[in-house]
N, C-alpha and C. Protein backbone atom coordinates (compact mmCIF):
# COMPACT_ATOMS: atom_id res chain seq x y z
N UNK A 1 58.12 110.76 125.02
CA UNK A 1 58.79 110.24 126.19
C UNK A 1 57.95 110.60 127.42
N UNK A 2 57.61 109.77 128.42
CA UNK A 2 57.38 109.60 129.93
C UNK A 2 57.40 110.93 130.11
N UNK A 3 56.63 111.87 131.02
CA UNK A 3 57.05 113.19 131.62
C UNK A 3 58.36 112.45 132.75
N UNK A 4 57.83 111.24 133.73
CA UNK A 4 58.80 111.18 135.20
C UNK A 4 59.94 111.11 133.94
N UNK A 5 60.08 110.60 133.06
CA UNK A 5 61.60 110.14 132.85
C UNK A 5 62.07 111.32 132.48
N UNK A 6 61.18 112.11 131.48
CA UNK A 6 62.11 113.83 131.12
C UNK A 6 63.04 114.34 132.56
N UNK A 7 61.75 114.20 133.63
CA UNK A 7 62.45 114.94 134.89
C UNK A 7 63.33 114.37 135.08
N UNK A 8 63.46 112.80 135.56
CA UNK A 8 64.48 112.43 135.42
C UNK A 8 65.90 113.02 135.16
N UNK A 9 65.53 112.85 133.60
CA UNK A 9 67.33 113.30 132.74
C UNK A 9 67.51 114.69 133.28
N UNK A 10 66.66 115.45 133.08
CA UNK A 10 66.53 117.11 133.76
C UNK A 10 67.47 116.95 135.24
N UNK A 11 66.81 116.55 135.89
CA UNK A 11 66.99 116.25 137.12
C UNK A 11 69.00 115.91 137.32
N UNK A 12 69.18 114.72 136.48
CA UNK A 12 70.49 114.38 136.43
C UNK A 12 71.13 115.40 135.78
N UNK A 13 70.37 116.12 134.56
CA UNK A 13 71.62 117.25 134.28
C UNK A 13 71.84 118.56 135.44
N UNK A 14 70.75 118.75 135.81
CA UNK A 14 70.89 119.78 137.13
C UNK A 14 71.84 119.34 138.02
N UNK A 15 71.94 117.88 138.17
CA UNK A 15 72.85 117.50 139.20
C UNK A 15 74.49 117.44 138.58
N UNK A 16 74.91 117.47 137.35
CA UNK A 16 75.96 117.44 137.05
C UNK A 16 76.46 116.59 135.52
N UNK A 17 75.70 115.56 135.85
CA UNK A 17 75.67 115.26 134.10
C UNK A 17 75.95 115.39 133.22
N UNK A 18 76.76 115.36 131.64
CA UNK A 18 76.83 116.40 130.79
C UNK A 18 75.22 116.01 130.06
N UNK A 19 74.93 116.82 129.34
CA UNK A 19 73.46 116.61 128.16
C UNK A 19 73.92 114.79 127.27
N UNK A 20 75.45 115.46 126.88
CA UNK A 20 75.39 114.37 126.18
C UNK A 20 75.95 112.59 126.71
N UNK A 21 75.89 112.65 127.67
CA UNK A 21 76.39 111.60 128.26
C UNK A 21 74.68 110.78 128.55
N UNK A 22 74.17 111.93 129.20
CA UNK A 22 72.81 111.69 129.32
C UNK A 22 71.44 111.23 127.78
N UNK A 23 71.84 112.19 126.75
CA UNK A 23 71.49 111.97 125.20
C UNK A 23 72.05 110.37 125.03
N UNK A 24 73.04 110.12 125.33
CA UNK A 24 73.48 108.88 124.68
C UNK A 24 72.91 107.58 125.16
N UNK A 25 72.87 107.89 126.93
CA UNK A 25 72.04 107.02 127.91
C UNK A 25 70.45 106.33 127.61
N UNK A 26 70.21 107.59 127.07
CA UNK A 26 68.35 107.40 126.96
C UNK A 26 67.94 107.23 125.14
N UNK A 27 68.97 107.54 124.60
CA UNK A 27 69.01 107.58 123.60
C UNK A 27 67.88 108.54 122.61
N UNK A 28 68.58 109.71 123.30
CA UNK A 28 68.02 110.43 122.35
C UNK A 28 68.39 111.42 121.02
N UNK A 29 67.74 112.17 120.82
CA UNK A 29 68.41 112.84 119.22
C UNK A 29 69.79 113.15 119.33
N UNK A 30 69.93 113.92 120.33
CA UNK A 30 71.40 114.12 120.75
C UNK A 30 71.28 115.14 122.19
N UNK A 31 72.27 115.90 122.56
CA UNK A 31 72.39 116.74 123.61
C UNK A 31 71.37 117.91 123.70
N UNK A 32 71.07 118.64 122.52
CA UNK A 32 69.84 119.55 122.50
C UNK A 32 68.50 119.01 122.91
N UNK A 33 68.45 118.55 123.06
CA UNK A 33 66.88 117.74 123.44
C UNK A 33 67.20 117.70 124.98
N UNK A 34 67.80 117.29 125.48
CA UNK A 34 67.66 117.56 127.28
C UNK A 34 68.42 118.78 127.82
N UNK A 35 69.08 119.99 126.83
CA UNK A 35 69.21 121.22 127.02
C UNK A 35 67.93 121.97 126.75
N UNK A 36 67.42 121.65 125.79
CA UNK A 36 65.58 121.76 126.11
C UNK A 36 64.81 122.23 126.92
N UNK A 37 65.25 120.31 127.29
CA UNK A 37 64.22 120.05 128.47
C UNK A 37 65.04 120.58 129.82
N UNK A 38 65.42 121.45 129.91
CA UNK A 38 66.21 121.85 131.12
C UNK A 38 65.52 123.45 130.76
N UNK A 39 65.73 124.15 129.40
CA UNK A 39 65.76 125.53 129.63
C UNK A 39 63.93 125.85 130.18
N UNK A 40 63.17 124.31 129.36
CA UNK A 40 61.62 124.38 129.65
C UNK A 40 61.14 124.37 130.85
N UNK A 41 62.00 123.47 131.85
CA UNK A 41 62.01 123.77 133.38
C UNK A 41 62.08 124.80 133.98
N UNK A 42 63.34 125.20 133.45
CA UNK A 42 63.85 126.43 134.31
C UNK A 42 62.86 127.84 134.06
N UNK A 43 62.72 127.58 132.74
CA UNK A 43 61.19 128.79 132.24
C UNK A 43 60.19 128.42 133.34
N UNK A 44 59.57 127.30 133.06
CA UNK A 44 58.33 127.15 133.44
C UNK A 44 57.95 126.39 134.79
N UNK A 45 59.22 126.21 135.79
CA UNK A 45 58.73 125.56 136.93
C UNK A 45 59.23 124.05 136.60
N UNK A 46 58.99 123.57 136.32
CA UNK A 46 58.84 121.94 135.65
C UNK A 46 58.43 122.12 134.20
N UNK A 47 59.01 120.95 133.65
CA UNK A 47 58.92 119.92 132.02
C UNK A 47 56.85 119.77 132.32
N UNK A 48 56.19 120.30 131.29
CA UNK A 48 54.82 120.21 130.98
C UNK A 48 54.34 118.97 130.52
N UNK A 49 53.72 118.36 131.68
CA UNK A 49 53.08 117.02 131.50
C UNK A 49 51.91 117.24 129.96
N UNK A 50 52.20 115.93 129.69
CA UNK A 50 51.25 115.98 128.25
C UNK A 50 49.54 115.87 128.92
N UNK A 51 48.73 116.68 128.04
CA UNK A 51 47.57 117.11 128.34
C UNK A 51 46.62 115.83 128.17
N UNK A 52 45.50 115.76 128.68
CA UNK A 52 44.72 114.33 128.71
C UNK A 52 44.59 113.68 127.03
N UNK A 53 44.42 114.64 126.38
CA UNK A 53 43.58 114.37 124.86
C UNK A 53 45.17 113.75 124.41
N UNK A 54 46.44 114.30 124.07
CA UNK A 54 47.31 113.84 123.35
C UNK A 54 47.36 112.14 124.36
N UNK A 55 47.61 112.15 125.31
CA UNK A 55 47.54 110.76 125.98
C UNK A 55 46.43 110.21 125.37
N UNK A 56 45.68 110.21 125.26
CA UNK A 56 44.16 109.48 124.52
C UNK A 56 44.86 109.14 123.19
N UNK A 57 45.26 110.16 122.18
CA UNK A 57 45.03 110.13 120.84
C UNK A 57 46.53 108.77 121.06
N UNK A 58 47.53 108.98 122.14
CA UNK A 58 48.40 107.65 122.29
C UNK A 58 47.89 107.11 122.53
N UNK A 59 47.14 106.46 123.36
CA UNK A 59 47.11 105.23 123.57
C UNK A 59 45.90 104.79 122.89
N UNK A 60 44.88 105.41 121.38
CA UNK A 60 44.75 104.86 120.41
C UNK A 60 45.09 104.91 119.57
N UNK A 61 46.79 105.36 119.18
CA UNK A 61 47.53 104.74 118.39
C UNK A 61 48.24 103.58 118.62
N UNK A 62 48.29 103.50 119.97
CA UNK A 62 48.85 101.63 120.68
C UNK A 62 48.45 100.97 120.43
N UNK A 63 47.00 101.25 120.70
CA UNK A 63 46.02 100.25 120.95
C UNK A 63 46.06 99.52 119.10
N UNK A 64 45.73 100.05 118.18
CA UNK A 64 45.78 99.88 117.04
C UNK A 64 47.02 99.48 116.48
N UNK A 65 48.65 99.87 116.99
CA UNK A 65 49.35 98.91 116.61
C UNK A 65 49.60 97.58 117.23
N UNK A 66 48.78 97.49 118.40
CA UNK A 66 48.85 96.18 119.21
C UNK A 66 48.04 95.21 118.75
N UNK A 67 46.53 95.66 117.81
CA UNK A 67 46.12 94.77 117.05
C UNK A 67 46.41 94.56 115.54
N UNK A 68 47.28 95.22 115.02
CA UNK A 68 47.89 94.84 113.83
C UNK A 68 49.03 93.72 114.12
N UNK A 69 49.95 94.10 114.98
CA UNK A 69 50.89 93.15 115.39
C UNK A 69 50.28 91.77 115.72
N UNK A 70 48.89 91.94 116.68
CA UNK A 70 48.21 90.72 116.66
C UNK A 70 47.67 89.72 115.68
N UNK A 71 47.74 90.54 114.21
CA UNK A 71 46.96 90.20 113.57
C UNK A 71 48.19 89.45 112.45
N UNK A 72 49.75 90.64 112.54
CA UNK A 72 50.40 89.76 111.86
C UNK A 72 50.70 88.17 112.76
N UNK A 73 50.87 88.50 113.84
CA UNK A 73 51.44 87.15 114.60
C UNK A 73 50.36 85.80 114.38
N UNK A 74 49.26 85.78 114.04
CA UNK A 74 47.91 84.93 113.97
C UNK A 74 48.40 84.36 112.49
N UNK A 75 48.57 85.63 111.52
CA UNK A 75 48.84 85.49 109.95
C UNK A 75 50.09 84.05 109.80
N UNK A 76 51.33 84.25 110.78
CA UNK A 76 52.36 83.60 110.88
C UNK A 76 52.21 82.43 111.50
N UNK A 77 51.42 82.33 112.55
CA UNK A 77 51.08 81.13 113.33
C UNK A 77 50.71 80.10 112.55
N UNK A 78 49.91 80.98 111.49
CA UNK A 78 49.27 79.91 110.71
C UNK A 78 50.09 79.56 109.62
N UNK A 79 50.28 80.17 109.32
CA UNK A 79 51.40 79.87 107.91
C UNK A 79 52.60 78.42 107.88
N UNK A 80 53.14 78.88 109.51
CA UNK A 80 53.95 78.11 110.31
C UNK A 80 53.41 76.66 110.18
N UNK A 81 52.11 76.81 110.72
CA UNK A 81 51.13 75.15 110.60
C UNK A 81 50.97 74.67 109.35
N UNK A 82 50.25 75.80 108.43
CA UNK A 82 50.27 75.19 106.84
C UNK A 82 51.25 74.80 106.33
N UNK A 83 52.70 75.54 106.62
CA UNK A 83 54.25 74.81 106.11
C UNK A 83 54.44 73.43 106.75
N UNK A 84 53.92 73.08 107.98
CA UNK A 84 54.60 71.86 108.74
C UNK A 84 53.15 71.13 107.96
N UNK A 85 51.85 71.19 107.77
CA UNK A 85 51.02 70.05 107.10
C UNK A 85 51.65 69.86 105.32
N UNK A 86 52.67 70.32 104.88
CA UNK A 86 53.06 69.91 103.91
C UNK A 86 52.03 71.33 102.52
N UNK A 87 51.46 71.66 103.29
CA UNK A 87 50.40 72.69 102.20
C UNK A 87 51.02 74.03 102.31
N UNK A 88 51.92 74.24 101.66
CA UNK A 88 52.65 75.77 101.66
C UNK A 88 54.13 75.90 101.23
């Protein structure tokens, strides 16, 4: 998840919120996950932005499901055409 959006929910539970009203909102595991991310704040100043390398190693795991998805949608396009020329 987003660091702004962690703060976010953080942010709204500091303000009054319950965890789980907020868990249900964003949809997450449940209420422990933004009691968490609240006790990780309150430890450490702020919720710990993800470090450059894990952002990298995301966004070439995106990148790679964005060309599989590309690759099924091409697979279907065509299929689509071969069913309407009567060959499929």
């Amino acid at each position: 998840m987003p660091f702004a959006l962690k703060h976010e929910v953080v942010d709204r539970f500091i303000a009054g919120e319950t965890a789980r009203e907020l868990a249900r909102e964003y949809e997450l595991g449940g209420p422990d996950v933004v009691l968490r991310w609240a006790r990780q704040q309150r430890k450490c100043g702020r919720v710990r932005e993800q470090n450059e390398s894990d952002l990298g190693a995301e966004q070439d795991q995106l990148r790679r499901e964005y060309e599989k998805l590309q690759a099924e949608k091409a697979y279907l396009k065509k299929l689509i055409e071969l069913k309407a020329q009567g060959r499929f």
